[in-house]
Protein backbone atom coordinates (compact mmCIF):
# COMPACT_ATOMS: atom_id res chain seq x y z
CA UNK A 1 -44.67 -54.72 -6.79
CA UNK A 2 -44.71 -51.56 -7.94
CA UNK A 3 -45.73 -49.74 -4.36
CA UNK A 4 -41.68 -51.55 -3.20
CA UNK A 5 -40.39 -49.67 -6.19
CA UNK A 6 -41.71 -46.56 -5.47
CA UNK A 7 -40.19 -47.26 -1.52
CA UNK A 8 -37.30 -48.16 -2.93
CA UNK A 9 -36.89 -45.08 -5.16
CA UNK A 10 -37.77 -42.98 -2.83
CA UNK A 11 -35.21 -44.39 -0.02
CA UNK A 12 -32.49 -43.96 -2.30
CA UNK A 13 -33.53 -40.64 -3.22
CA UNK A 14 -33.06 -39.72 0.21
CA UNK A 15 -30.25 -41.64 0.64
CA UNK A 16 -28.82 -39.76 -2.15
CA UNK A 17 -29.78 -36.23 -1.28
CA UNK A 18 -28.63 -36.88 2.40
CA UNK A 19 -24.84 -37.59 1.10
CA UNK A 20 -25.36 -34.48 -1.57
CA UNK A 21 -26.04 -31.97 1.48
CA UNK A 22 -23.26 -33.70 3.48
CA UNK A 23 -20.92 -33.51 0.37
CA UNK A 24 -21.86 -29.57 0.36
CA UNK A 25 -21.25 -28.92 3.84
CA UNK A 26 -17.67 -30.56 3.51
CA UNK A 27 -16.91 -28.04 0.40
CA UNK A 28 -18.12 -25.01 2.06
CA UNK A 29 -15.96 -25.99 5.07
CA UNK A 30 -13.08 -26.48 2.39
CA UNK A 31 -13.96 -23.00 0.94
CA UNK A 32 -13.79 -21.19 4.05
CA UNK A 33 -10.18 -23.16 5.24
CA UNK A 34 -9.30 -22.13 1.22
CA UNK A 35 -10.11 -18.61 1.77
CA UNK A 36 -8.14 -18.95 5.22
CA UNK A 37 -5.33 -20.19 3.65
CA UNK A 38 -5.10 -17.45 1.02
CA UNK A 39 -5.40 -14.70 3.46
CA UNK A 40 -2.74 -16.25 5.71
CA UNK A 41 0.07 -16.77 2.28
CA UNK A 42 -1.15 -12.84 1.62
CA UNK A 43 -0.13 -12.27 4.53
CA UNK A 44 3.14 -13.77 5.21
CA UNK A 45 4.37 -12.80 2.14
CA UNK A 46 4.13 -8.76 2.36
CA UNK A 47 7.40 -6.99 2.03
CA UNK A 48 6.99 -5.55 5.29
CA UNK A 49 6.85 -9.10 6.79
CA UNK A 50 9.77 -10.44 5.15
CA UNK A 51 12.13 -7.57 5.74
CA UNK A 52 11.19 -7.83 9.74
CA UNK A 53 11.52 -11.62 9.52
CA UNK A 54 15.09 -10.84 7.71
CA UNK A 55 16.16 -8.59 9.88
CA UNK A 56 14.84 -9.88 13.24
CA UNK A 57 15.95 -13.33 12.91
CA UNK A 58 18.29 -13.85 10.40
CA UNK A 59 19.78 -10.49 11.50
CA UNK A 60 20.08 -8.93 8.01
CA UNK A 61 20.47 -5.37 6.60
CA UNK A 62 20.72 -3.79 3.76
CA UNK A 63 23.49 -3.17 1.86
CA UNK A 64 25.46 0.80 1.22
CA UNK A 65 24.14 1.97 -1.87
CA UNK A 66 27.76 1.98 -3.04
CA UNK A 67 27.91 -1.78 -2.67
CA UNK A 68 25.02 -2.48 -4.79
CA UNK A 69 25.82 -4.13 -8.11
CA UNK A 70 23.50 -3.40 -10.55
CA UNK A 71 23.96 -6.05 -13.53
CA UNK A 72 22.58 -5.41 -16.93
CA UNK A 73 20.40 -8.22 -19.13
């Protein structure tokens, strides 16, 4: 009886490990999309990008300095 519950403990163990490695793999893969992800929002939102997104597409310019209103807290 107590050779099955060594088996036994031991097949779960495995069983056990087996899902903890394949549980790691899934978070290093959601690391590496997290990192992506990151880069990519660092990316997109550099002034440089948004003022040639502004002014390419939504054909934008800046204003004359002399129409700038400049309101006070």
């Amino acid at each position: 009886m107590t050779a099955l519950a060594v088996i036994y403990s031991k097949y779960n163990s495995r069983l056990i490990f087996i899902d903890i490695q394949k549980q790691e793999r899934e978070l290093d893969q959601c690391e590496v999309a997290w990192g992506q992800t990151q880069l990519e929002l660092t990316t997109f939102a550099e002034q440089n990008r948004v003022e040639k997104v502004a002014r390419a597409k939504l054909k934008l310019v800046l204003p004359l300095h002399e129409k700038i209103i400049y309101i006070k807290p």
